[in-house]
C-alpha atoms as a PDB file:
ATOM      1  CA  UNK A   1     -44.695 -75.733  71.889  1.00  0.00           C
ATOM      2  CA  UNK A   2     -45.626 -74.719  68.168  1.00  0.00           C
ATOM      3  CA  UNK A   3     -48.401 -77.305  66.700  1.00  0.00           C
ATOM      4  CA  UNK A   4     -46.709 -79.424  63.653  1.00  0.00           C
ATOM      5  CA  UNK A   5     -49.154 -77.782  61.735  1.00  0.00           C
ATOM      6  CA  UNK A   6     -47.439 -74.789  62.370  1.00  0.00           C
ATOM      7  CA  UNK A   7     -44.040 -75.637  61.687  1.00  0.00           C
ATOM      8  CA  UNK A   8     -44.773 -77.950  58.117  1.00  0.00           C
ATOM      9  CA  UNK A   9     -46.784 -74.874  57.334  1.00  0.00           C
ATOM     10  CA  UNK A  10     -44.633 -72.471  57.913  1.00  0.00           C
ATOM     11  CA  UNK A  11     -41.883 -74.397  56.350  1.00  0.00           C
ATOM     12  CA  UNK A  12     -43.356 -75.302  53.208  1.00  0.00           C
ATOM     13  CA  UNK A  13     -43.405 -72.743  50.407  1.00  0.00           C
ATOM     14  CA  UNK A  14     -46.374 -72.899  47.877  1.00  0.00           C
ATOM     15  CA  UNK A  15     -45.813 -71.100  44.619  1.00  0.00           C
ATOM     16  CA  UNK A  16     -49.030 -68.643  43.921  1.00  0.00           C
ATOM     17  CA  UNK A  17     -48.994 -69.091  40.598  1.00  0.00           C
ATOM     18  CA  UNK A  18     -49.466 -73.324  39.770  1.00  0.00           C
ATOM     19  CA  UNK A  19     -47.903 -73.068  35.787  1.00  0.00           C
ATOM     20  CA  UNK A  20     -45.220 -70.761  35.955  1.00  0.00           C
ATOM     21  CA  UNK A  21     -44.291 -71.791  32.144  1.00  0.00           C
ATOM     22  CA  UNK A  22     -47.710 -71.180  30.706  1.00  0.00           C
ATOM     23  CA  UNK A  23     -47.223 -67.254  31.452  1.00  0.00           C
ATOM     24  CA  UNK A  24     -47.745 -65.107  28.147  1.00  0.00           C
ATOM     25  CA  UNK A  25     -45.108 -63.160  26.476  1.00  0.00           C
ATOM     26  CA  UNK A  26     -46.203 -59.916  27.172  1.00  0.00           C
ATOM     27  CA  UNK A  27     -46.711 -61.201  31.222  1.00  0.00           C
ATOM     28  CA  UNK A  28     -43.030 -61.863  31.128  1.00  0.00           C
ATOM     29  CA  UNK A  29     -41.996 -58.539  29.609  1.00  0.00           C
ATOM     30  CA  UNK A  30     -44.017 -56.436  32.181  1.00  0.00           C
ATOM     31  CA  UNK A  31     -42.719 -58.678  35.007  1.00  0.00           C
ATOM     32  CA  UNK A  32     -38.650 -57.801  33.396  1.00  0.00           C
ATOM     33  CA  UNK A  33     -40.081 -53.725  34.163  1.00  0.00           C
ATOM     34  CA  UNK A  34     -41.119 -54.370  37.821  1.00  0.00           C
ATOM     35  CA  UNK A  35     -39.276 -54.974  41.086  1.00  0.00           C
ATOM     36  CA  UNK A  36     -38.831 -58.551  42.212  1.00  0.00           C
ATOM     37  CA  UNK A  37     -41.227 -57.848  45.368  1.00  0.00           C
ATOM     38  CA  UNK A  38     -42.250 -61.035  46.917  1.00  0.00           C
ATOM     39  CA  UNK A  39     -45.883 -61.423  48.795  1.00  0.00           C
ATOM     40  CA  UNK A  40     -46.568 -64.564  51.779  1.00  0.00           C
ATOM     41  CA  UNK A  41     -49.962 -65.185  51.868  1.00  0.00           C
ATOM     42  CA  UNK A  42     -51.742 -67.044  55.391  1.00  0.00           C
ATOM     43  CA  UNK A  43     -55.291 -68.509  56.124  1.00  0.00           C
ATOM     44  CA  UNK A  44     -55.713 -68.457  59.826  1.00  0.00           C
ATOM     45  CA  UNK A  45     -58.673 -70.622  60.674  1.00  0.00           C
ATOM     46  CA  UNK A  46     -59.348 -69.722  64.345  1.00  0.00           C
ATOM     47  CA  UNK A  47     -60.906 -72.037  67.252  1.00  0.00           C
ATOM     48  CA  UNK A  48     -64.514 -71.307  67.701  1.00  0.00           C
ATOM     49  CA  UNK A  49     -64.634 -68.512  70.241  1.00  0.00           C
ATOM     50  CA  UNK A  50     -61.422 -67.289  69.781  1.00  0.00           C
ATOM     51  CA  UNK A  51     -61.506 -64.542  67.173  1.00  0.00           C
ATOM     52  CA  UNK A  52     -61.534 -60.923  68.619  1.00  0.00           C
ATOM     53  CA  UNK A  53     -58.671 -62.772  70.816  1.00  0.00           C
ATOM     54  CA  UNK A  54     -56.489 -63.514  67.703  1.00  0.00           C
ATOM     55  CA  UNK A  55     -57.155 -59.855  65.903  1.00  0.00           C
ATOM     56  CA  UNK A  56     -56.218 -57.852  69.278  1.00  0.00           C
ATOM     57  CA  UNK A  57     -52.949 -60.166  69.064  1.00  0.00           C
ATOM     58  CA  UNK A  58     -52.538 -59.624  65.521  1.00  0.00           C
ATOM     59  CA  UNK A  59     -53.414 -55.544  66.276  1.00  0.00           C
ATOM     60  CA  UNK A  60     -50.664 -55.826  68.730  1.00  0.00           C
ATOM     61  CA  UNK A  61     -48.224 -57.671  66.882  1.00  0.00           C
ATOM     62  CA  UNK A  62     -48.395 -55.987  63.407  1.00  0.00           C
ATOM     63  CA  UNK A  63     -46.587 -52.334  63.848  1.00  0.00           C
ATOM     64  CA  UNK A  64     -43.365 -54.363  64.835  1.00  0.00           C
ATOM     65  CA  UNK A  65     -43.376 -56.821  62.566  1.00  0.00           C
ATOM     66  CA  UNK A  66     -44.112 -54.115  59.353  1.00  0.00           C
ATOM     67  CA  UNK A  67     -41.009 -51.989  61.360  1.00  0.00           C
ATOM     68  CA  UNK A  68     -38.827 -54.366  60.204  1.00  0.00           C
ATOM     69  CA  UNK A  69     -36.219 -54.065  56.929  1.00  0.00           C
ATOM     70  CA  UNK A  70     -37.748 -55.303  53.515  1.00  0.00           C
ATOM     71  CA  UNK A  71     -41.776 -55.284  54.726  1.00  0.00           C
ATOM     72  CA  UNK A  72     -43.487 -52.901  52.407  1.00  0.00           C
ATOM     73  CA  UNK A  73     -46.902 -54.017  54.030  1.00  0.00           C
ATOM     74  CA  UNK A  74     -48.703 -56.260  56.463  1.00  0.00           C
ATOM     75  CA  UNK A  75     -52.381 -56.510  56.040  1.00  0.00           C
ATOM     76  CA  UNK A  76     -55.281 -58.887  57.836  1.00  0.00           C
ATOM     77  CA  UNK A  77     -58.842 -59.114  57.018  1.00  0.00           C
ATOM     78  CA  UNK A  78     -61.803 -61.517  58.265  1.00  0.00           C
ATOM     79  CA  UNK A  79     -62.671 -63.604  55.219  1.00  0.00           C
ATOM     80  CA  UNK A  80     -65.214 -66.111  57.246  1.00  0.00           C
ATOM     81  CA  UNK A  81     -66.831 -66.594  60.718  1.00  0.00           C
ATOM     82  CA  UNK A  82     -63.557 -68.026  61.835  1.00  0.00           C
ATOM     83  CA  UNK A  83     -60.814 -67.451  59.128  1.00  0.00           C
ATOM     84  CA  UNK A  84     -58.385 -64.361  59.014  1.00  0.00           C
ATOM     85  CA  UNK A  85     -56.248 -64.231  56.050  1.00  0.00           C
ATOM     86  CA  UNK A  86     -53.311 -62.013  55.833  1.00  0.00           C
ATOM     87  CA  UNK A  87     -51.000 -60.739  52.974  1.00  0.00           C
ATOM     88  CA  UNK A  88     -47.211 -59.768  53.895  1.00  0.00           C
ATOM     89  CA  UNK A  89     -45.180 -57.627  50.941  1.00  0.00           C
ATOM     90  CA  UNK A  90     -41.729 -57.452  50.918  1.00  0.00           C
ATOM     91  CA  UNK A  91     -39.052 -55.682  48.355  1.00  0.00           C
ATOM     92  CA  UNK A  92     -37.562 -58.859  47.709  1.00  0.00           C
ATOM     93  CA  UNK A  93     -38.085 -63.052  48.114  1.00  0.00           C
ATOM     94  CA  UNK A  94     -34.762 -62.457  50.430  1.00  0.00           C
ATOM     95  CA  UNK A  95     -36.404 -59.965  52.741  1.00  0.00           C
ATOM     96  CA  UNK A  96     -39.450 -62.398  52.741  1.00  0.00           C
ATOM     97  CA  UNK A  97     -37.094 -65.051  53.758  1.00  0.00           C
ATOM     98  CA  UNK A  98     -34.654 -63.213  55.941  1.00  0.00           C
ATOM     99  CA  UNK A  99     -38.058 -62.021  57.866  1.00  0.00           C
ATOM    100  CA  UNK A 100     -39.799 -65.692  58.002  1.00  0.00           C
ATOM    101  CA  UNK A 101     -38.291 -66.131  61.554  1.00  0.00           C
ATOM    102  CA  UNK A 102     -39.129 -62.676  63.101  1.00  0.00           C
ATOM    103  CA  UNK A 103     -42.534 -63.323  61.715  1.00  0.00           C
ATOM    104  CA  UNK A 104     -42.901 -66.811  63.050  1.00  0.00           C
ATOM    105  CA  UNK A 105     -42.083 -65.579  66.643  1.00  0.00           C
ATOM    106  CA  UNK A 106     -44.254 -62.689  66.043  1.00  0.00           C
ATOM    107  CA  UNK A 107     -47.379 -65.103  65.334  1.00  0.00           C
ATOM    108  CA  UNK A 108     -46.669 -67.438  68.238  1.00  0.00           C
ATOM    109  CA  UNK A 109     -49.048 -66.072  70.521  1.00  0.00           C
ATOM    110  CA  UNK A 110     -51.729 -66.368  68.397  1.00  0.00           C
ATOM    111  CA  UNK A 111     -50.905 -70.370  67.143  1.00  0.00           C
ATOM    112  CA  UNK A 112     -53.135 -71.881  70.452  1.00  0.00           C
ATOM    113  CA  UNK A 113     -55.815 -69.871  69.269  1.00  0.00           C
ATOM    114  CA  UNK A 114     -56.103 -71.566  66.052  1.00  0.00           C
ATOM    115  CA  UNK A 115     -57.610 -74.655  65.113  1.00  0.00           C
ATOM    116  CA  UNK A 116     -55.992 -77.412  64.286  1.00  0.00           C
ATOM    117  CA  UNK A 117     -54.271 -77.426  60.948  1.00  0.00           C
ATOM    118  CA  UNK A 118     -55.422 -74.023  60.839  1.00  0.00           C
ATOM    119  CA  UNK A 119     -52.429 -72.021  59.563  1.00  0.00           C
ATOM    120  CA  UNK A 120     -51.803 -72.100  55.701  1.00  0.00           C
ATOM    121  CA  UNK A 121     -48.729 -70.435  53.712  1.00  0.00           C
ATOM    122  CA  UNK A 122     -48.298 -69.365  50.483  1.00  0.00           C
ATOM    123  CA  UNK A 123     -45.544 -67.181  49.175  1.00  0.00           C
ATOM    124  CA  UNK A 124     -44.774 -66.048  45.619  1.00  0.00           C
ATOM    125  CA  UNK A 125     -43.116 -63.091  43.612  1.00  0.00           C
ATOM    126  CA  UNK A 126     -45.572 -60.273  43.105  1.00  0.00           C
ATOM    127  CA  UNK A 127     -46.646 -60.304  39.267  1.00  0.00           C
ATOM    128  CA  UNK A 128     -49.043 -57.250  39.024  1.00  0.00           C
ATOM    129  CA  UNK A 129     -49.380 -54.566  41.224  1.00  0.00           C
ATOM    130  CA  UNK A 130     -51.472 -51.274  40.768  1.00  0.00           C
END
């Protein structure tokens, strides 16, 4: 069974950007010019113990899940002693959403080796990229 944490996290979008309406002019005009890529955003805080466990699962998992229609790119790095954070692109906020299930069943073997409360989402549309 998927934790609650899991499944309110996973459910719940956060906007990356808190003020959407304080953007500047010229933020706006550049944003017209671009693509409407969209970017999910996950802290993984992982049970004591349990980390090379949760990156060989995430190794395993990741050419599949970046296979799939509308992924651009699927990155993971260690950001603490226990805390992976990852950062999914897609060409659209439809692909992102359209892919939200595949991704959620691609992550389910590593959810027990998290702690508790220890997945965090946040998706947004991609405002600068270089």
């Amino acid at each position: 069974a998927i934790p609650g944490s899991w499944s309110s996290a996973w459910s719940r979008r956060s906007p990356c950007h808190p003020n959407p309406s304080s953007k500047q002019h010229s933020v706006d005009n550049s944003r017209q010019a671009m693509s409407s890529k969209a970017a999910s955003f996950v802290r993984f805080t992982v049970q004591e113990g349990k980390l090379e466990e949760v990156v060989a699962a995430l190794k395993d998992a990741a050419p599949g899940y970046r296979s799939l229609p509308g992924v651009l790119s699927l990155t993971f790095a260690q950001t603490g002693a226990n805390e992976i954070r990852s950062c999914a692109v897609y060409d659209s906020m439809a692909s992102l959403d359209a892919n939200g299930p595949a991704l959620k069943e691609t992550l389910a073997g590593v959810v027990p080796l998290l702690a508790e409360g220890g997945f965090e989402r946040a998706v947004g549309e991609v405002v600068v990229e270089a």
